[in-house]
Protein backbone atom coordinates (compact mmCIF):
# COMPACT_ATOMS: atom_id res chain seq x y z
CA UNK A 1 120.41 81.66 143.56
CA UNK A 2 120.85 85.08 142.05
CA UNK A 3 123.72 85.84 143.75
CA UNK A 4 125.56 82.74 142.94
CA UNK A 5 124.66 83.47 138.91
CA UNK A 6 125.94 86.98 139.36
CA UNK A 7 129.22 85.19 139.92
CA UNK A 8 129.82 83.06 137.33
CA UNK A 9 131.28 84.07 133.89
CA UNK A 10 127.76 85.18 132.48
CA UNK A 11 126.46 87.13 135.32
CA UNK A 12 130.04 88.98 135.04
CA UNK A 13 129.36 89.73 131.38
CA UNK A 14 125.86 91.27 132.49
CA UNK A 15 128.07 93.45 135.28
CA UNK A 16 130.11 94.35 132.33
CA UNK A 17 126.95 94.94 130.08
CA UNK A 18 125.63 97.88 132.47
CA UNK A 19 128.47 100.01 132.15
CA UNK A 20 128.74 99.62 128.47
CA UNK A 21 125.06 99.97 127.78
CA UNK A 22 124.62 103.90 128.78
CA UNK A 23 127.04 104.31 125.14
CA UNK A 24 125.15 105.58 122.31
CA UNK A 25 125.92 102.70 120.54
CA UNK A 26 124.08 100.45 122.51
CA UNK A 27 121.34 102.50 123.22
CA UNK A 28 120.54 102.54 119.40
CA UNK A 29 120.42 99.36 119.33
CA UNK A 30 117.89 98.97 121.90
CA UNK A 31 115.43 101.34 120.87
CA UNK A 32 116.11 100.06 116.91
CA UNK A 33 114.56 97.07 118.44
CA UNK A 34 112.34 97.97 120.68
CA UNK A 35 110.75 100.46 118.42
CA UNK A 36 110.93 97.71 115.60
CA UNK A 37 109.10 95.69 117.49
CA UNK A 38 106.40 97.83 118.35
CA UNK A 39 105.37 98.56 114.66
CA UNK A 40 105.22 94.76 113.86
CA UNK A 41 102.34 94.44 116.00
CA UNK A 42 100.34 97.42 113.92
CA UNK A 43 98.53 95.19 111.88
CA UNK A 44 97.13 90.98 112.49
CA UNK A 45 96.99 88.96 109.82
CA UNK A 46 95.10 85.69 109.85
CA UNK A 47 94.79 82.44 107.99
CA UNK A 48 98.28 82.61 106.48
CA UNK A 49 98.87 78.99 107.18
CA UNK A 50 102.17 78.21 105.03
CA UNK A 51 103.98 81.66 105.73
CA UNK A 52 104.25 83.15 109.43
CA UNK A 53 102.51 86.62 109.26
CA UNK A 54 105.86 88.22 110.90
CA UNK A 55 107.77 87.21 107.34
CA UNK A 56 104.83 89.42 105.47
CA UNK A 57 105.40 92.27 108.10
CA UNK A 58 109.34 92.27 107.98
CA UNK A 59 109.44 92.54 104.83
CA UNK A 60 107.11 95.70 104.47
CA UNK A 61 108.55 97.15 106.64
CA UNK A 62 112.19 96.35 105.80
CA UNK A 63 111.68 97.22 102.47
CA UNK A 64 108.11 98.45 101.53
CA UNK A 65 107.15 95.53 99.25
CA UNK A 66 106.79 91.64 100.00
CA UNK A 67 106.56 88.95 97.48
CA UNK A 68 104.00 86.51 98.19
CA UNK A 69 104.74 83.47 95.35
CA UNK A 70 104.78 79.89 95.28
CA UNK A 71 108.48 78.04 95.85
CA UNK A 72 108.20 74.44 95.81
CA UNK A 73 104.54 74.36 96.04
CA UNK A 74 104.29 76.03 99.06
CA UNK A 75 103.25 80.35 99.22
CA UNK A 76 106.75 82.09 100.48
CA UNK A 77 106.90 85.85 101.31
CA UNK A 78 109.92 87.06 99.53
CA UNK A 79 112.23 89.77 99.21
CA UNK A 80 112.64 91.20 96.04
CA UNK A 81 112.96 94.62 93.54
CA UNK A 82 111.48 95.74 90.57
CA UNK A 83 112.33 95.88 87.08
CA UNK A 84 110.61 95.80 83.39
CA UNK A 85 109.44 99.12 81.71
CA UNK A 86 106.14 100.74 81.64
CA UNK A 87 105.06 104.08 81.13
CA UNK A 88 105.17 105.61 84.71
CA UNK A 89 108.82 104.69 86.40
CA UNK A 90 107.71 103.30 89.79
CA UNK A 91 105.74 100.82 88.08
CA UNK A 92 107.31 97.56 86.67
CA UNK A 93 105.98 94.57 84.97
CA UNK A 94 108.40 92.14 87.12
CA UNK A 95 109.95 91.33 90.15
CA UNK A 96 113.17 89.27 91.21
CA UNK A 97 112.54 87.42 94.40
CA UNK A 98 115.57 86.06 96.70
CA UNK A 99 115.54 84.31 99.98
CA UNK A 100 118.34 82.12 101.33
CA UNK A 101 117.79 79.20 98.97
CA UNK A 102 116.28 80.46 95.81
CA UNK A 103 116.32 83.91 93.86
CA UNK A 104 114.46 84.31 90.49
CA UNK A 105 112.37 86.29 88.24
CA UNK A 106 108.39 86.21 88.59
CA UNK A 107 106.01 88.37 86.80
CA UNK A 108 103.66 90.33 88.55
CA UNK A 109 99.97 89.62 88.82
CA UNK A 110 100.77 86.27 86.71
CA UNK A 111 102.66 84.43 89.11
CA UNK A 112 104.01 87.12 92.16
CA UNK A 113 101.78 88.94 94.02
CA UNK A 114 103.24 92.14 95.74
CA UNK A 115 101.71 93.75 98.92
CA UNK A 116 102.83 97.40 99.76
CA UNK A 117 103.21 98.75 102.85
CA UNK A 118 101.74 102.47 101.90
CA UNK A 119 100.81 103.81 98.71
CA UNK A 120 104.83 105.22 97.72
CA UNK A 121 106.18 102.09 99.05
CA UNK A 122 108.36 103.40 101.69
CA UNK A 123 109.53 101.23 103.96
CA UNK A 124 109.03 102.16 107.84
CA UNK A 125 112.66 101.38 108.80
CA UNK A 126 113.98 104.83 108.37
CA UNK A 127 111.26 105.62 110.62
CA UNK A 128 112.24 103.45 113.63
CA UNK A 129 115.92 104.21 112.67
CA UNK A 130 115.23 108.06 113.15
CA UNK A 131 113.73 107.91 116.37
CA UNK A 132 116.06 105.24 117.59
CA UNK A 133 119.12 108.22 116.99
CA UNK A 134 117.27 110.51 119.23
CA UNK A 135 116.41 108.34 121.62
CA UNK A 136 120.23 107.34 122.17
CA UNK A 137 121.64 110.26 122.15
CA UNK A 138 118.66 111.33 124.77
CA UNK A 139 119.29 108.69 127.19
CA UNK A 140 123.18 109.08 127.20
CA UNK A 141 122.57 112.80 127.88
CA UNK A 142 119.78 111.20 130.81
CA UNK A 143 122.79 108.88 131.80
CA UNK A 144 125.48 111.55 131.98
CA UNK A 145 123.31 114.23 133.40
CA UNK A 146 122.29 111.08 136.42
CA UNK A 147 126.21 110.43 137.16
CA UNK A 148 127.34 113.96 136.84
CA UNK A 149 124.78 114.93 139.58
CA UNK A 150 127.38 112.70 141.98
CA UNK A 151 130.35 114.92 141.45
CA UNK A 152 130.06 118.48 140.35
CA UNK A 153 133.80 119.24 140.27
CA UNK A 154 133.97 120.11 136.68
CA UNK A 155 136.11 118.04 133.16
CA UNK A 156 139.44 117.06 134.37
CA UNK A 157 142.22 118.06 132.11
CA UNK A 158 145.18 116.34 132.96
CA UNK A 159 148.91 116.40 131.97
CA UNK A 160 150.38 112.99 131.90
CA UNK A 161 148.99 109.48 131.09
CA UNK A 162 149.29 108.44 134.63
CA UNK A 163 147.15 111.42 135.95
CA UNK A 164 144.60 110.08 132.76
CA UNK A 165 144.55 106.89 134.17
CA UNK A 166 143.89 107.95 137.60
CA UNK A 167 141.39 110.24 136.56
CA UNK A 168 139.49 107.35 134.63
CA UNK A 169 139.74 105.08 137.61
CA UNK A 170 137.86 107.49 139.88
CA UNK A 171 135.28 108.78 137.05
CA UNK A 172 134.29 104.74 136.60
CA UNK A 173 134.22 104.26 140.26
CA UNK A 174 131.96 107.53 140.53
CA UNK A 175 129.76 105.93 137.93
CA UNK A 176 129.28 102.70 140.06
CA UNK A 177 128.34 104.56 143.34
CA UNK A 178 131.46 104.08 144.56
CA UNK A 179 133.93 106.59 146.56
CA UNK A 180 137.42 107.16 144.91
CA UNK A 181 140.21 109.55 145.34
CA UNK A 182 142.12 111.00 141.92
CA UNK A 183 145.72 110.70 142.70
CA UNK A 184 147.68 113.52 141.02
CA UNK A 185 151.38 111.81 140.37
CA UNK A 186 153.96 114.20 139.96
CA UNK A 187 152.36 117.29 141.68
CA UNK A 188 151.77 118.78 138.04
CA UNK A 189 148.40 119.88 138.96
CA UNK A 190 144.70 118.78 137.97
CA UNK A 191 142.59 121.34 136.50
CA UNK A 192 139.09 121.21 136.68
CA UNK A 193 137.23 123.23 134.22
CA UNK A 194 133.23 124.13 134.19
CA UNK A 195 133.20 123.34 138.06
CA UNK A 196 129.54 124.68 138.14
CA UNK A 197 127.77 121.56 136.32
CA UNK A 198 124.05 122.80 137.74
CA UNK A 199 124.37 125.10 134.76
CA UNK A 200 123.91 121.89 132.27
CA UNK A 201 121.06 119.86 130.96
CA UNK A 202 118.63 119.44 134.34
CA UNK A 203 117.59 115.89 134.34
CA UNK A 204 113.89 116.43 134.26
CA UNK A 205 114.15 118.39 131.11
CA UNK A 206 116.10 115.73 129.81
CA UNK A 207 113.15 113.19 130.75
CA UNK A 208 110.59 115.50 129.18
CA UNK A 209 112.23 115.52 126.01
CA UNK A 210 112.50 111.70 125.95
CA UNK A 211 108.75 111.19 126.95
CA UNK A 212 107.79 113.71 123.84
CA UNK A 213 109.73 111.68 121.51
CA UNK A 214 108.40 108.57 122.41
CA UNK A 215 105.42 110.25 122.21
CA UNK A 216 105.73 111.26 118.62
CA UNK A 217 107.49 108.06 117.36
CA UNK A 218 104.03 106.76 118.59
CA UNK A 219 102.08 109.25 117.09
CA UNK A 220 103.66 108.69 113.10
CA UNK A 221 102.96 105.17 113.63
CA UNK A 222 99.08 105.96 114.68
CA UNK A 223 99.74 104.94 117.90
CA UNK A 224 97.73 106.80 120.92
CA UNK A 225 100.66 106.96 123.73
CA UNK A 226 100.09 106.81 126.94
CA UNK A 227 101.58 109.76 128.07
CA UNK A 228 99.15 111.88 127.01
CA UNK A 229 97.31 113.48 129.44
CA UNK A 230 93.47 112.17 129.22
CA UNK A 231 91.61 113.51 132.15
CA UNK A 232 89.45 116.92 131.35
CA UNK A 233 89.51 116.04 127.46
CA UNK A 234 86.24 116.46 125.95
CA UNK A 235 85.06 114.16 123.27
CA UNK A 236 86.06 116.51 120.16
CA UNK A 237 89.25 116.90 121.54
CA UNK A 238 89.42 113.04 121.65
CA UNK A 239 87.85 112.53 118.35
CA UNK A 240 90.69 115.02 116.61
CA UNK A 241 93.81 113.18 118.11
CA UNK A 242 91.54 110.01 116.86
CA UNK A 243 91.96 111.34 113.18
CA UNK A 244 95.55 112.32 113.24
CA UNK A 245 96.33 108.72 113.96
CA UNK A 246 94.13 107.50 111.51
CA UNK A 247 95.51 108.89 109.03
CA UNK A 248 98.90 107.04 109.60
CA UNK A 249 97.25 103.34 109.60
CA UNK A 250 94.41 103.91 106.87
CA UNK A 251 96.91 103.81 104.14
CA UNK A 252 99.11 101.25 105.69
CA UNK A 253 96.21 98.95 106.04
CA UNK A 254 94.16 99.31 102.67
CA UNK A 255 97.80 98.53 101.10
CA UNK A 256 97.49 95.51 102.92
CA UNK A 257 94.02 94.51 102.01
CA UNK A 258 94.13 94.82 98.59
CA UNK A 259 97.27 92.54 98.75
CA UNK A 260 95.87 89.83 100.94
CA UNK A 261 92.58 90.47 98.63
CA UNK A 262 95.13 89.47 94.98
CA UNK A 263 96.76 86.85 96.78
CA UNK A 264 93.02 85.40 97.98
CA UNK A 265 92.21 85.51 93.86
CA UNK A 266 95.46 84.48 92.39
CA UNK A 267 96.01 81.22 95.24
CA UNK A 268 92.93 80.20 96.58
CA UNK A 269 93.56 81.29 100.17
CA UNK A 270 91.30 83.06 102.53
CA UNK A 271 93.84 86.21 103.93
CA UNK A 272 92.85 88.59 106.24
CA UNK A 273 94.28 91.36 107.51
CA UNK A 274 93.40 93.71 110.34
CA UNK A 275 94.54 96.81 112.42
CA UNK A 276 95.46 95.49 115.68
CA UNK A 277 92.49 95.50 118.27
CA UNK A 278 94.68 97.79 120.44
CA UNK A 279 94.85 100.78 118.47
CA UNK A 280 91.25 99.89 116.53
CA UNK A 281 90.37 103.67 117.33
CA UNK A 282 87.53 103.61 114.39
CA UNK A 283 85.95 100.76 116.61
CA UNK A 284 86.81 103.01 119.72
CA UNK A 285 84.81 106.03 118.01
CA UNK A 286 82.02 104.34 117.71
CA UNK A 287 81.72 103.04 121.17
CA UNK A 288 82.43 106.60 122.37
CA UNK A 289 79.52 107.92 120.22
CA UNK A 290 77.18 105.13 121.33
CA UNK A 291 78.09 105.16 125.17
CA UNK A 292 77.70 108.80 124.64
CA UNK A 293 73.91 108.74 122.63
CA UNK A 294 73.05 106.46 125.80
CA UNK A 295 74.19 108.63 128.19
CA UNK A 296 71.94 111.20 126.66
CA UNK A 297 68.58 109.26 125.84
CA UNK A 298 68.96 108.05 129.62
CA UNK A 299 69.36 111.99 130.95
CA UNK A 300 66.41 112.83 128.40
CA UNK A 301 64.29 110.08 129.86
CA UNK A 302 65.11 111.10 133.92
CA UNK A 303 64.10 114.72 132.63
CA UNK A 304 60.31 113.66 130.71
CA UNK A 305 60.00 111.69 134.01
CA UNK A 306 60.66 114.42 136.25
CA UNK A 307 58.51 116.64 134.42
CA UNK A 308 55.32 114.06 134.58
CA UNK A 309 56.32 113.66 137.97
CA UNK A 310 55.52 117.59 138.48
């Protein structure tokens, strides 16, 4: 069954799709979404009923604020900006909503709530979109570095259009596995220049550096990743790394709790909002320091009894 999908028309667009997925282009906008993605589940919200909690959450994110009003009778998260005067400049008394079907003026704490998504109201975008840029250009270096290991003859410079497109017939055929032979029409002569290509990127430096930024996209989130090493790590060494990632949620989160707390008061609702149980590493503490305090009343008590025994 696979191979007859393979041949119709869409299986030949996902041929197509592997060649043209190792450009930078595409590769941003894989790990745009894929890192997206990954900071929307941060946080759980519960009991939203009327409004899915992903509309809250896109909308912090997207732009670090999210109207929560009512339109038609029914609470809508909405996207929205600021305006009115007061005396300190990133605080206004009002804020003009807009969705698809409606865009309007509310005034805040009357009739809008607005949750934050950190204290400044950043938005986490830029975040995703800065590790999604080096993560691209990472994995089209991993890409090249993989194909170039096939052939190390060196960058072909050629003289005529028909020695180009020979040269790009056998380069694509190289990059499928496949053997080729680059015809030089005319007899004007091929050059190719750097033939040494082991003096490049080596491929497992090139996977290092990808772990390590996936690694660190995680770790600005306040997400533990699993490529760090865990074995021989003793509990203070756990405990630290436990801090540094607090620090990136506990802001995020009481931002959120005081919003879902004004929208309780204002509507009548019963909002809750929680870190996600997966990266709950205050509830991970504590099970560390009581599996630990067990561990040691249980060798105190084997060491009175031994000494009775004696």
């Amino acid at each position: 069954m696979f191979l007859e999908f393979m041949d119709t028309d869409e299986g030949r667009k996902i041929s197509k799709l592997a060649r043209e997925s190792s450009t930078f282009n595409k590769g941003y906008a894989y790990w745009r979404d894929v890192l997206f993605e990954r900071v929307m589940r941060l946080f759980v919200w519960e009991n939203t009923k009327d409004i899915k909690p992903k509309e809250i959450e896109q909308r912090l994110l997207l732009a670090g604020h999210c109207g929560v009003t009512l339109l038609d009778g029914e609470l809508t998260a909405m996207f929205g900006s600021f305006y009115g005067v007061t005396k300190y400049l990133d605080e206004k008394t009002n804020y003009m909503v807009r969705c698809p079907i409606y865009s309007g003026s509310r005034e805040i704490d009357k009739d809008i709530i607005v949750i934050d998504n950190n204290s400044l109201r950043n938005p986490t975008y830029m975040l995703v979109h800065h590790y999604a840029i080096l993560l691209a250009h990472t994995e089209v270096t991993l890409v090249n570095c993989l194909v170039n290991t096939r052939d190390a003859g060196g960058v072909p410079v050629v003289s005529t259009e028909k020695q180009k497109q020979s040269v790009a017939e056998y380069q694509g055929k190289v990059f499928n596995g496949q053997y080729g032979i680059v015809t030089d029409v005319g007899n004007l002569g091929i050059q190719y220049m750097g033939a040494d290509r082991k003096t490049t990127q080596n491929i497992m430096d090139v996977m290092e550096t990808r772990e390590k930024i996936i690694k660190s996209f995680y770790s600005d989130i306040g997400v533990r990743s699993a490529f760090e090493k865990r074995n021989n790590t003793v509990q203070a060494e756990v405990e630290a790394d436990t801090s540094l990632l607090l620090l990136n949620l506990s802001d995020m989160l009481k931002c959120r709790e005081d919003g879902a707390k004004k929208v309780n008061e204002m509507f009548g609702t019963n909002w809750k909002v929680h870190v996600a149980k997966e990266i709950d590493y205050g509830a991970e503490n504590q099970r560390m320091r009581f599996d630990t305090a067990t561990e040691i009343h249980v060798k105190e008590g084997d060491e009175n009894e031994m000494g009775k025994s004696k």
